[in-house]
C-alpha atoms as a PDB file:
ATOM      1  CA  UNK A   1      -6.842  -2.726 -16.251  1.00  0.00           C
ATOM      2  CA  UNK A   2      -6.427  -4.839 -12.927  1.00  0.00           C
ATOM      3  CA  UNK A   3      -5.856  -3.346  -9.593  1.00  0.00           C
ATOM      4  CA  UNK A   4      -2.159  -4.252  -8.284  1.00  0.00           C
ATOM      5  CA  UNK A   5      -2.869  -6.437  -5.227  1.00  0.00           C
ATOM      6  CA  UNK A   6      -1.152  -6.021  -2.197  1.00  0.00           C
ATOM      7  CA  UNK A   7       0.398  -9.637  -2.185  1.00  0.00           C
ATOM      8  CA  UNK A   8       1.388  -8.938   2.178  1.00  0.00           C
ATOM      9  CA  UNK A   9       1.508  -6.069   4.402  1.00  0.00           C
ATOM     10  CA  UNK A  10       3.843  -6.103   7.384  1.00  0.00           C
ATOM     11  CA  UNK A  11       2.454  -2.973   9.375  1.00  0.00           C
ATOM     12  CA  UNK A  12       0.210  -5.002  11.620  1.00  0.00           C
ATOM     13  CA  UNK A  13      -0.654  -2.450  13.465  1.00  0.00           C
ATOM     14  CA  UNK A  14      -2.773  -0.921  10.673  1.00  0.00           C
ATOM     15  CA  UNK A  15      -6.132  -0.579  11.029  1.00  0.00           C
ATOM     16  CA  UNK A  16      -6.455  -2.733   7.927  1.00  0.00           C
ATOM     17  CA  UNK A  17      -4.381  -5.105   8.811  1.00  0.00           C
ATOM     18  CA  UNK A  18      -5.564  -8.449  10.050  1.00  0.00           C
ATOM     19  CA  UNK A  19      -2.970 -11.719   9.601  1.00  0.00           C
ATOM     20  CA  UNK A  20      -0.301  -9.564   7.513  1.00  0.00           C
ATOM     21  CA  UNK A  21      -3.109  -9.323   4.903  1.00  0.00           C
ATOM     22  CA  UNK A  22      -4.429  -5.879   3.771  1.00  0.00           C
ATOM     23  CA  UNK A  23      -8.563  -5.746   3.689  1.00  0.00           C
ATOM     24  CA  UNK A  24      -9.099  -2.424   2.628  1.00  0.00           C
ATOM     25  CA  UNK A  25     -10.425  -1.911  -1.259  1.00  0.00           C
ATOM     26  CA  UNK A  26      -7.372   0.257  -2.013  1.00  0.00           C
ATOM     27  CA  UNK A  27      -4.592   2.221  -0.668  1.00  0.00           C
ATOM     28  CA  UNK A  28      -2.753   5.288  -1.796  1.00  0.00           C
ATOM     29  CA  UNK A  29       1.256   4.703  -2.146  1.00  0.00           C
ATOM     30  CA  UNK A  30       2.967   8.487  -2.048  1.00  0.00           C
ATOM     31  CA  UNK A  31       1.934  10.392   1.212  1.00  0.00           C
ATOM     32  CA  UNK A  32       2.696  14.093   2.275  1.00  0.00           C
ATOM     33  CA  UNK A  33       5.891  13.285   3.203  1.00  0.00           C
ATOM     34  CA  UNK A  34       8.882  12.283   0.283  1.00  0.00           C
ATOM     35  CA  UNK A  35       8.623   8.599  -0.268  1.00  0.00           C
ATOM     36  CA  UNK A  36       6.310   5.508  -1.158  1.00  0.00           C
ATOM     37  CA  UNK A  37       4.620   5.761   2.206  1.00  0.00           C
ATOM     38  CA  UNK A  38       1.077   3.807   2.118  1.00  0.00           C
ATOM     39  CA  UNK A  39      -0.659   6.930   2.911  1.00  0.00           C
ATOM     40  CA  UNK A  40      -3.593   5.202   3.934  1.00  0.00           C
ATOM     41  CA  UNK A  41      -1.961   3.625   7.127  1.00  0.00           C
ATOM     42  CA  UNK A  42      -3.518   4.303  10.147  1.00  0.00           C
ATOM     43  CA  UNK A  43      -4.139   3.226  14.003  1.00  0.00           C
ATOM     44  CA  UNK A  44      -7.291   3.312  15.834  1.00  0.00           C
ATOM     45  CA  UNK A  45      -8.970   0.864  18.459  1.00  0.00           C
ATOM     46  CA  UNK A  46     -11.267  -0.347  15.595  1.00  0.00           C
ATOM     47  CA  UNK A  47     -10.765  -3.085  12.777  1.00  0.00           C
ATOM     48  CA  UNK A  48     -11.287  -1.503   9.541  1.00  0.00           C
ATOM     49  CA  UNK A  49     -11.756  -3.281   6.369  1.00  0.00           C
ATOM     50  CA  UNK A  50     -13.777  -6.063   4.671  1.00  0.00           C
ATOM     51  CA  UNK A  51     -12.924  -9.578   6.063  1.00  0.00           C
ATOM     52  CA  UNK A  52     -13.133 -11.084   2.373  1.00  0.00           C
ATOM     53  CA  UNK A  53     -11.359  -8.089   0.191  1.00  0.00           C
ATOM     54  CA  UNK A  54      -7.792  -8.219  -0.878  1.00  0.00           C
ATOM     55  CA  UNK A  55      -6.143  -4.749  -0.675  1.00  0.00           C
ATOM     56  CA  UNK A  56      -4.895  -3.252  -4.228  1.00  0.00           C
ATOM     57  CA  UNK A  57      -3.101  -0.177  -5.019  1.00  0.00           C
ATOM     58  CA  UNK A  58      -5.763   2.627  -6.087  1.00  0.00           C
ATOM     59  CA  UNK A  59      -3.317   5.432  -6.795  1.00  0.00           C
ATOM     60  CA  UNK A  60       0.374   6.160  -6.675  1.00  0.00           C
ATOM     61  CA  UNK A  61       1.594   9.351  -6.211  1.00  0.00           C
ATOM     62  CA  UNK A  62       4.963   8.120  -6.847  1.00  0.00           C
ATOM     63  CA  UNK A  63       6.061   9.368 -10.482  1.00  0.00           C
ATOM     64  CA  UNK A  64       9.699   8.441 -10.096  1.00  0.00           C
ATOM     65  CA  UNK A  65       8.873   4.627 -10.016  1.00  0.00           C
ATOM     66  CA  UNK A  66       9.303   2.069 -12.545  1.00  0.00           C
ATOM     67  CA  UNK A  67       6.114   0.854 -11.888  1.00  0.00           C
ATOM     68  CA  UNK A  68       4.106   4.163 -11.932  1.00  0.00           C
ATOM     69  CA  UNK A  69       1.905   4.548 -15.566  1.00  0.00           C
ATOM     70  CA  UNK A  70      -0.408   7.877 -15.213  1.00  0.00           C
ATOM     71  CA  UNK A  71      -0.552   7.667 -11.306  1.00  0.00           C
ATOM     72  CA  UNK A  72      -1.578   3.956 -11.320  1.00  0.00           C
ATOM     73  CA  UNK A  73       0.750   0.775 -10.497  1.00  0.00           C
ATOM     74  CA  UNK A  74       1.565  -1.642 -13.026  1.00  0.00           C
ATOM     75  CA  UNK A  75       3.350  -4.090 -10.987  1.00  0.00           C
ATOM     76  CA  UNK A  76       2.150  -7.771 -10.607  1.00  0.00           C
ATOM     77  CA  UNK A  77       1.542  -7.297  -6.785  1.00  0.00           C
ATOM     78  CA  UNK A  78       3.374  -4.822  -3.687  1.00  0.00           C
ATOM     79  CA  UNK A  79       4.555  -5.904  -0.897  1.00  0.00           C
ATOM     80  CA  UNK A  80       4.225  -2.864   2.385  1.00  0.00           C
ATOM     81  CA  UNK A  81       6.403  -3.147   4.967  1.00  0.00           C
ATOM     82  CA  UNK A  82       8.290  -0.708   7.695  1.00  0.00           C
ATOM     83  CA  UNK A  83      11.150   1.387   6.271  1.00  0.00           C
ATOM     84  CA  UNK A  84      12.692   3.301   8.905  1.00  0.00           C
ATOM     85  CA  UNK A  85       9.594   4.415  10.752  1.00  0.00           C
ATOM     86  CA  UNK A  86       7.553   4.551   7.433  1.00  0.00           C
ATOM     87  CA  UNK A  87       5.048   1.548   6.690  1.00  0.00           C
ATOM     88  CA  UNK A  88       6.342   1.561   2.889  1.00  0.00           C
ATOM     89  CA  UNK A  89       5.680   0.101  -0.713  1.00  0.00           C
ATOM     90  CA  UNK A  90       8.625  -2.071  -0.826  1.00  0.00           C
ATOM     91  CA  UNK A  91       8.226  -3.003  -4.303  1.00  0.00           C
ATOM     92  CA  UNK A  92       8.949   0.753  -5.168  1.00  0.00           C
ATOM     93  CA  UNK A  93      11.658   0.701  -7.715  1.00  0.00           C
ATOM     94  CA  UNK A  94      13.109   4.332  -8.547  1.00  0.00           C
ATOM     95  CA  UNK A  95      12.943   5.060 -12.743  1.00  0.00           C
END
């Protein structure tokens, strides 16, 4: 099994985030709060990531999605973006 690539990331104010590209090795989608948060967002002063690397999905908490097989995502690629104040999987699809 491939990791799901993050095809573009809109929450540019990620640590990770560097030209609405993802460079970490892999993000969680389901956080502590209800939704497909990407519960690895976060801000700090310093760029995080690896310049070269393509962000995938490493785990998704998310049972209720269409896309969710034994914690891992099965779609082609994700898109993360803000939802309300949430930088979310938008390709979540509920089951």
């Amino acid at each position: 099994m491939e990791m799901t690539r993050i095809n573009s990331c809109e929450v540019t104010d990620c640590a990770y985030n560097k030209h609405k590209s993802c460079h970490t090795l892999a993000i969680t989608v389901g956080g502590p709060m209800e939704g497909p948060h990407c519960d690895t967002f976060f801000t700090t002063s310093m760029e995080g990531g690896i310049p070269d690397t393509r962000g995938g999905v490493g785990a998704c908490k998310m049972a209720n999605c269409a896309h969710n097989e034994a914690l891992e995502c099965r779609a082609d690629s994700i898109t993360v973006g803000w939802q309300q104040k949430n930088p979310d999987c938008k390709t979540f699809q509920r089951k």
